[in-house]
Protein backbone atom coordinates (compact mmCIF):
# COMPACT_ATOMS: atom_id res chain seq x y z
CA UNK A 1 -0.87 51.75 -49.38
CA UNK A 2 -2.56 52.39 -52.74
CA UNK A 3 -5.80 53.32 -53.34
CA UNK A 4 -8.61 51.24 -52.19
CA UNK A 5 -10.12 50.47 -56.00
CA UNK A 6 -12.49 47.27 -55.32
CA UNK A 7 -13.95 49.85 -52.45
CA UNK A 8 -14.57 52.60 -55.16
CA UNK A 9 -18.25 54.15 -56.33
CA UNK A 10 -18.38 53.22 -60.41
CA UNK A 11 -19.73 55.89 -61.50
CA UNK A 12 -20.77 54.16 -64.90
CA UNK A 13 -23.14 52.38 -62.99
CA UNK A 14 -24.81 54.70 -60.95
CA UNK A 15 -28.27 54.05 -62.99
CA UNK A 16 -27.93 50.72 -62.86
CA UNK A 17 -31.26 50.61 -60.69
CA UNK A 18 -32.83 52.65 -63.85
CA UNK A 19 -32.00 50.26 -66.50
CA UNK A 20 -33.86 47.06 -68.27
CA UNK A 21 -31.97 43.18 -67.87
CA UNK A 22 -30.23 44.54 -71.19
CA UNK A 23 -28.86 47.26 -70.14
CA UNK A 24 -27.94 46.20 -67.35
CA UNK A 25 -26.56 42.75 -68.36
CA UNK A 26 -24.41 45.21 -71.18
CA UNK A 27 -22.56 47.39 -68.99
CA UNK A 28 -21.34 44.15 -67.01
CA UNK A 29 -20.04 42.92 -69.88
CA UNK A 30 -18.64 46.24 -71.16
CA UNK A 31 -17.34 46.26 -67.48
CA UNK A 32 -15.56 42.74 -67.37
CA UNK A 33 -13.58 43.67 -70.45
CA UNK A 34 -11.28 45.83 -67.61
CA UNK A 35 -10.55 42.16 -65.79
CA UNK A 36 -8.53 41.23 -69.24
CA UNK A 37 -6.31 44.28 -69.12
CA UNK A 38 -5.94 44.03 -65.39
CA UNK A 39 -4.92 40.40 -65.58
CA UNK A 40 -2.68 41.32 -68.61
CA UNK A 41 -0.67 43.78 -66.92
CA UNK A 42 -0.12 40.90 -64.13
CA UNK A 43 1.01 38.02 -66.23
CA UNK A 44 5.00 38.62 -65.33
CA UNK A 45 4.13 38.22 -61.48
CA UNK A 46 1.85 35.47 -61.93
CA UNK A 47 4.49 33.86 -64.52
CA UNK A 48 6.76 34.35 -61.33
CA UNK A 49 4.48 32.84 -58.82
CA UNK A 50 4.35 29.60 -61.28
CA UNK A 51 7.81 29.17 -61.32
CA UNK A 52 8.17 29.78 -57.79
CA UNK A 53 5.44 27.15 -57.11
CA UNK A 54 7.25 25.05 -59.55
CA UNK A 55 10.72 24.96 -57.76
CA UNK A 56 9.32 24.36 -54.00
CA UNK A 57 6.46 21.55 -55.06
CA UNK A 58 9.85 19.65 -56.65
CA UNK A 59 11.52 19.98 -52.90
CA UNK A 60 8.12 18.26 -52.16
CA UNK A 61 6.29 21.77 -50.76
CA UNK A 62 2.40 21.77 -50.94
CA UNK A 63 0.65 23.97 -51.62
CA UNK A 64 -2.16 26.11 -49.01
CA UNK A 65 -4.51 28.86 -50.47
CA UNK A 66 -6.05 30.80 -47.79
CA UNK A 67 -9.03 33.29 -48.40
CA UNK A 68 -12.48 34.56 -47.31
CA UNK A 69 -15.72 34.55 -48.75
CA UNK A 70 -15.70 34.73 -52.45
CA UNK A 71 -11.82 34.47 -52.34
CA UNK A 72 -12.02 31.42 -50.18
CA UNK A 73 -14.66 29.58 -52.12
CA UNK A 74 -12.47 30.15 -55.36
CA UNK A 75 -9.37 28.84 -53.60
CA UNK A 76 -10.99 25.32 -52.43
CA UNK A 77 -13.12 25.31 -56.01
CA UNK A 78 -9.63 25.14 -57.66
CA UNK A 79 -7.81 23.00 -55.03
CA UNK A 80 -10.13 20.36 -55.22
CA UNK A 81 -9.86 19.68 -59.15
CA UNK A 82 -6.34 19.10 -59.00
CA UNK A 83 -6.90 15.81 -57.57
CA UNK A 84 -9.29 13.93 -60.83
CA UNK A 85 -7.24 16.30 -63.21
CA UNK A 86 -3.53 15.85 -62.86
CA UNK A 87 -3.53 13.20 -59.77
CA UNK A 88 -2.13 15.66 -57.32
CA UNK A 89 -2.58 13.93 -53.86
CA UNK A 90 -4.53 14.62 -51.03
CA UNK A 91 -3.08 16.73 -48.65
CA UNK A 92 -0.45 18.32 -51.40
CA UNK A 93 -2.62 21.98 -52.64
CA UNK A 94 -5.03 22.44 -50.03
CA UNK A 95 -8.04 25.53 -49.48
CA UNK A 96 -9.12 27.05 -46.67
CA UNK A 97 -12.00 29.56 -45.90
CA UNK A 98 -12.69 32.19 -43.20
CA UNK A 99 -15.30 29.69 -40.86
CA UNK A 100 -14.44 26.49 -42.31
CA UNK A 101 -16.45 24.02 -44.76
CA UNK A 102 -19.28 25.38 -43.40
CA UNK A 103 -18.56 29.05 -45.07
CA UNK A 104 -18.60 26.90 -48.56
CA UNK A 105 -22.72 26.86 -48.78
CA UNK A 106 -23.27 29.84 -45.85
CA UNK A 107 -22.43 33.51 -46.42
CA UNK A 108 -19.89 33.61 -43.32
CA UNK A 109 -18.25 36.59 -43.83
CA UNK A 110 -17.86 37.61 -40.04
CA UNK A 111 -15.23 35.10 -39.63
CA UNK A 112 -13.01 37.32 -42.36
CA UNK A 113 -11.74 39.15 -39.60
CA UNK A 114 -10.30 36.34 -37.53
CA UNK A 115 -6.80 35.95 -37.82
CA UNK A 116 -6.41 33.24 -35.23
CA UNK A 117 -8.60 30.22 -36.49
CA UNK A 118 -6.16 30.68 -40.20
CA UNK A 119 -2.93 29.89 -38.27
CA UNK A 120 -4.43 27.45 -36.09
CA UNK A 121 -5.30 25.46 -38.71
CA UNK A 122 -2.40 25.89 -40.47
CA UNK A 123 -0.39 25.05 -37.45
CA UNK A 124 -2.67 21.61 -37.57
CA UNK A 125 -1.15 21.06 -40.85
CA UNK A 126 2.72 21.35 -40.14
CA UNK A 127 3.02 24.21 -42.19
CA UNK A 128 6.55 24.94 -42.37
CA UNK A 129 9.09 26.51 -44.45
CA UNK A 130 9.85 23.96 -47.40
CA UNK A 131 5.66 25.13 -48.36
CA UNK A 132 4.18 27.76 -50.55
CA UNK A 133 0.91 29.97 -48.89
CA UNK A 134 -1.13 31.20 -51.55
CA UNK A 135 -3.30 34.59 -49.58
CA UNK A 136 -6.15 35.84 -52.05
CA UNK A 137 -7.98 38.82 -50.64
CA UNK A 138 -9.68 40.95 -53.29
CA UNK A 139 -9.08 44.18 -51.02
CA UNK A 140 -5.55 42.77 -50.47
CA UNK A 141 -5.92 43.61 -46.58
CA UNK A 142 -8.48 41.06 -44.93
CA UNK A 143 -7.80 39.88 -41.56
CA UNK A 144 -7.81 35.81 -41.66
CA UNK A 145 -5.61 36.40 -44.87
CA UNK A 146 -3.22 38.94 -43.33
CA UNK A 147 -2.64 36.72 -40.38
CA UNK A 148 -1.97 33.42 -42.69
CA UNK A 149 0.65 35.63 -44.72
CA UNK A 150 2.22 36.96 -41.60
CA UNK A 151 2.47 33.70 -40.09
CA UNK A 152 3.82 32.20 -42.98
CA UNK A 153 6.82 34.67 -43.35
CA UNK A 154 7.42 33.97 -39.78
CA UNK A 155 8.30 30.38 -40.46
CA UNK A 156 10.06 31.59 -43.65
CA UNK A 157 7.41 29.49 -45.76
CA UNK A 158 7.00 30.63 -49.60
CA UNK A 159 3.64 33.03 -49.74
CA UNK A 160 2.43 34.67 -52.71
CA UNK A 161 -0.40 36.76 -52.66
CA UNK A 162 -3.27 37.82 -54.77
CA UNK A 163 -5.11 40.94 -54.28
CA UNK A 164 -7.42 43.58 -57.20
CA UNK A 165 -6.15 46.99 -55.49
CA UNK A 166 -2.32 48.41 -56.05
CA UNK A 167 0.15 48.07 -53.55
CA UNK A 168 -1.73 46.55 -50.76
CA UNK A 169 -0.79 45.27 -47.38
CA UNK A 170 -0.65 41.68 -48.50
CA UNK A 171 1.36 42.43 -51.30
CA UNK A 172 3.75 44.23 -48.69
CA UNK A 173 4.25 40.83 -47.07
CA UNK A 174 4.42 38.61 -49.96
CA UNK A 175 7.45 37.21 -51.95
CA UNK A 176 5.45 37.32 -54.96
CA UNK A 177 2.48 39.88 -55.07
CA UNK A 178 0.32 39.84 -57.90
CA UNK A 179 -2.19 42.53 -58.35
CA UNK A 180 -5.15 42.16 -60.82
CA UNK A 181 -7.37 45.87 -60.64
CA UNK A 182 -10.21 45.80 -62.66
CA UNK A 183 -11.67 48.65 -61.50
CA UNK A 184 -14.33 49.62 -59.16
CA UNK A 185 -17.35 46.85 -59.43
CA UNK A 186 -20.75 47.78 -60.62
CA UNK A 187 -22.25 47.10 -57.16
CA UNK A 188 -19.87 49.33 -55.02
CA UNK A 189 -17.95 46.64 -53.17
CA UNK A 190 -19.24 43.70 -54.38
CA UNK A 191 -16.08 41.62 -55.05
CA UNK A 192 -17.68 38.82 -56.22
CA UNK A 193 -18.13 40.43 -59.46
CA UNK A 194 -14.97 41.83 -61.21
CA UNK A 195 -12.34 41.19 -58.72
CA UNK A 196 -14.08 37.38 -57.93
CA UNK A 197 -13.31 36.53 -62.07
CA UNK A 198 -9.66 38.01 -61.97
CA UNK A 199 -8.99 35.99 -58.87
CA UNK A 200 -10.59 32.88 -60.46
CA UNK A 201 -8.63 33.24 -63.27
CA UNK A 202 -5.28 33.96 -61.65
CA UNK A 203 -5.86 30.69 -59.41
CA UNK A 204 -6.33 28.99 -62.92
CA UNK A 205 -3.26 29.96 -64.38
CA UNK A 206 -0.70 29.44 -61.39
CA UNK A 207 -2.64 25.71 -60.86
CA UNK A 208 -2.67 25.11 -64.62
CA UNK A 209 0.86 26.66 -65.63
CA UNK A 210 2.02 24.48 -62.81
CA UNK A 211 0.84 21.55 -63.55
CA UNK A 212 2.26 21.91 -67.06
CA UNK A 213 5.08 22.75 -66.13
CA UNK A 214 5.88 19.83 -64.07
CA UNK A 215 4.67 17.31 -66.61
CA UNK A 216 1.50 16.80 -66.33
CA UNK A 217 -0.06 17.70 -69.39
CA UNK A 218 1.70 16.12 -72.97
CA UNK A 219 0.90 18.43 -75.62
CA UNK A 220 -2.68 20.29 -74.40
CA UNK A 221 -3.63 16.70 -73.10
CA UNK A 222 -4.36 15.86 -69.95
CA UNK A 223 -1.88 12.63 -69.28
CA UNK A 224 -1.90 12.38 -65.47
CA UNK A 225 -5.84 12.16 -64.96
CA UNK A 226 -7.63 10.35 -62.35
CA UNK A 227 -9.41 7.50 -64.43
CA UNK A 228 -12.18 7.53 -61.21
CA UNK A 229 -15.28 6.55 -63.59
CA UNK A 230 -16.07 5.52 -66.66
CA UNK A 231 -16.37 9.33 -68.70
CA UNK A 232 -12.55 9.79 -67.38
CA UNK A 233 -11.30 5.59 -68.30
CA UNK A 234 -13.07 6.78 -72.01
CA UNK A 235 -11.22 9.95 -72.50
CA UNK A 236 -7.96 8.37 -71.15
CA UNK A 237 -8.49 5.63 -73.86
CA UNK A 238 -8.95 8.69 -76.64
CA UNK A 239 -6.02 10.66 -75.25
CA UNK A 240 -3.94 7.73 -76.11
CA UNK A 241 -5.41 7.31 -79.56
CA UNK A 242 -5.18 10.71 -80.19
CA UNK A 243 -1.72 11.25 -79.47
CA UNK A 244 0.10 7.58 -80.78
CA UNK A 245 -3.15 7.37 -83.36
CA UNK A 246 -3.19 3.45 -82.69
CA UNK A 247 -6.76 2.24 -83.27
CA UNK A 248 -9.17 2.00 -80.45
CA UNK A 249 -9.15 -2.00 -79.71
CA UNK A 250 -5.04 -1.47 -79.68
CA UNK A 251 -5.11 1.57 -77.94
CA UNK A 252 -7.62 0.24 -74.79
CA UNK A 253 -5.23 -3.21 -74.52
CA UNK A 254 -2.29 -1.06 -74.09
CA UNK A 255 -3.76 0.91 -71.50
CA UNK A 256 -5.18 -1.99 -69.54
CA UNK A 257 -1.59 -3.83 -70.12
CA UNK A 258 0.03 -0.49 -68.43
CA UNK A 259 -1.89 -1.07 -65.69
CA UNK A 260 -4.37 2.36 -67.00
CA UNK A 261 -1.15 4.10 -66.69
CA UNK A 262 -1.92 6.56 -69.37
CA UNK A 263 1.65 8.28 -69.43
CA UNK A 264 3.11 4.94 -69.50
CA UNK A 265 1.36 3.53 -72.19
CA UNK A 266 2.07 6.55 -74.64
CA UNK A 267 5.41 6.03 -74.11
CA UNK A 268 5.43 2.58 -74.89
CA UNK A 269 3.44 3.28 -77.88
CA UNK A 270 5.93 6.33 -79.53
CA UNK A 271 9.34 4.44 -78.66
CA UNK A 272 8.10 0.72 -78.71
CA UNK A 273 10.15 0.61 -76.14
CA UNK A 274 8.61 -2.04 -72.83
CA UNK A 275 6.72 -1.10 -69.81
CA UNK A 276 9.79 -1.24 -67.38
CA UNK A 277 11.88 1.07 -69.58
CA UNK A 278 8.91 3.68 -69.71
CA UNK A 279 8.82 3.89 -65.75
CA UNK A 280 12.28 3.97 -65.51
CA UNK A 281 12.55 7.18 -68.11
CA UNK A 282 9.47 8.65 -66.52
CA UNK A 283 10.94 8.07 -62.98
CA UNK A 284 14.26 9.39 -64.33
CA UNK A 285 12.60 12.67 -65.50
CA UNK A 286 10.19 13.18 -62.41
CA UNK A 287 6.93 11.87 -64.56
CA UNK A 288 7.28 14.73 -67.30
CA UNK A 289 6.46 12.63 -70.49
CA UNK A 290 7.70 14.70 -73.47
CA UNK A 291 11.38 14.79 -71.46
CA UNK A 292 11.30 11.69 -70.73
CA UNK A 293 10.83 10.35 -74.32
CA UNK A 294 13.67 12.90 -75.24
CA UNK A 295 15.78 11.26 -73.07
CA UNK A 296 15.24 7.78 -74.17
């Protein structure tokens, strides 16, 4: 295996406990600029992991991202927007964390190296082959993730793995391995720095690029959101202005006669085409708007 980088002494920090906020707020930043370069030279396997995500979750796969600590807290802190942003269901892309909920407000890093409560909970779930498992280990060899990866290829489910060190263990077992390395942290081995930001930011892009991917967003706007209060009904409302540039009082009776469909009710507004004919296109083209309007 490579060489363990998120484990390494940096030795541009090694006065760190010498130096003002200033300073020491500076070399952070100067250090963060690695994460860009790092997640740069991973874009190809993370463009892969999208489009593998992409062609299971239209075969009806979810999707599970497994971690620990830091990792695990990321995972569920992306899962769980999904839902109000692009209406992904419950139950469809799904976090879990070394020692459970609990491990979401309680540093429970002990549990990291317990391989059997990951599958059993992932047994609880049916996980099965037609799935994706997402692993994200900053070291790229932690225990609970390890054991979700390995019992994942058992099945023959889709993993992917995310790890900041090169050629790691998970990355051994993965069908897609991406590898951000940003470089040794400024606090020897505290992942939560560096390597937690390039793991945050890879989760963003394979959620996001999948989500656009499969229709969800119409331009940069966001057309499948969860209208749950009144900020969200609002911006739905603006959305549709912005995009058919109907005036407001038109714009908010379409979208209450669509049923607060918003995808449905730009449709109807750029092809003045009816209601029934915009679900059918939509339906037709698996909800992605912009196809969909090609088509009719």
């Amino acid at each position: 295996m490579g060489e363990n980088v998120t484990e390494a002494t940096n030795k541009n920090s090694l006065t760190i406990d010498e130096m003002s906020s200033l300073e020491i707020v500076t070399l952070m930043n100067q250090e963060d600029c690695a994460i860009y370069s790092g997640v740069e030279q991973a874009l190809p396997s993370i463009a892969t992991a999208i489009d593998f995500i992409v062609g299971k979750w239209r075969e009806g796969a979810r999707v599970f991202i497994v971690g620990a600590g830091t990792s695990g807290r990321l995972g569920i802190v992306d899962a769980v927007e999904l839902g109000p942003t692009f209406s992904v269901e419950d139950g469809r892309w799904i976090g879990f964390i070394a020692g459970g909920k609990e491990a979401m407000w309680k540093a429970l890093e002990q549990h990291e190296d317990n391989g059997t409560d990951v599958v059993a909970e992932l047994e609880s779930h049916h996980l099965s082959k037609t799935d994706v498992l997402i692993g994200v280990s900053a070291s790229g060899s932690t225990p609970y993730v390890m054991a979700a990866l390995k019992y994942g290829k058992e099945l023959g489910t889709g993993t992917i793995s995310i790890s900041c060190n090169h050629e790691t263990a998970s990355s051994a077992i993965s069908d897609v391995a991406i590898e951000v390395v940003a470089g040794p942290e400024v606090i020897r081995g505290s992942t939560r720095l560096k390597a937690g930001t390039a793991q945050k930011m890879v989760l963003n892009m394979l959620s996001t690029g999948s989500m656009v991917r499969l229709g969800k967003v119409y331009q940069n706007q966001m057309v499948d959101v969860q209208t749950i209060n009144k900020k969200l009904v609002k911006r739905a409302v603006q959305t549709l202005m912005d995009i058919t540039e109907l005036p407001h009082n038109e714009a908010e009776a379409l979208y209450n006669q669509c049923n607060q469909e918003l995808k449905v009710a730009i449709f109807v507004a750029l092809t003045g085409s009816d209601i029934a004919k915009a679900k059918e296109h939509l339906e037709k083209m698996g909800g992605h708007l912009k196809q969909a309007i090609r088509d009719y």
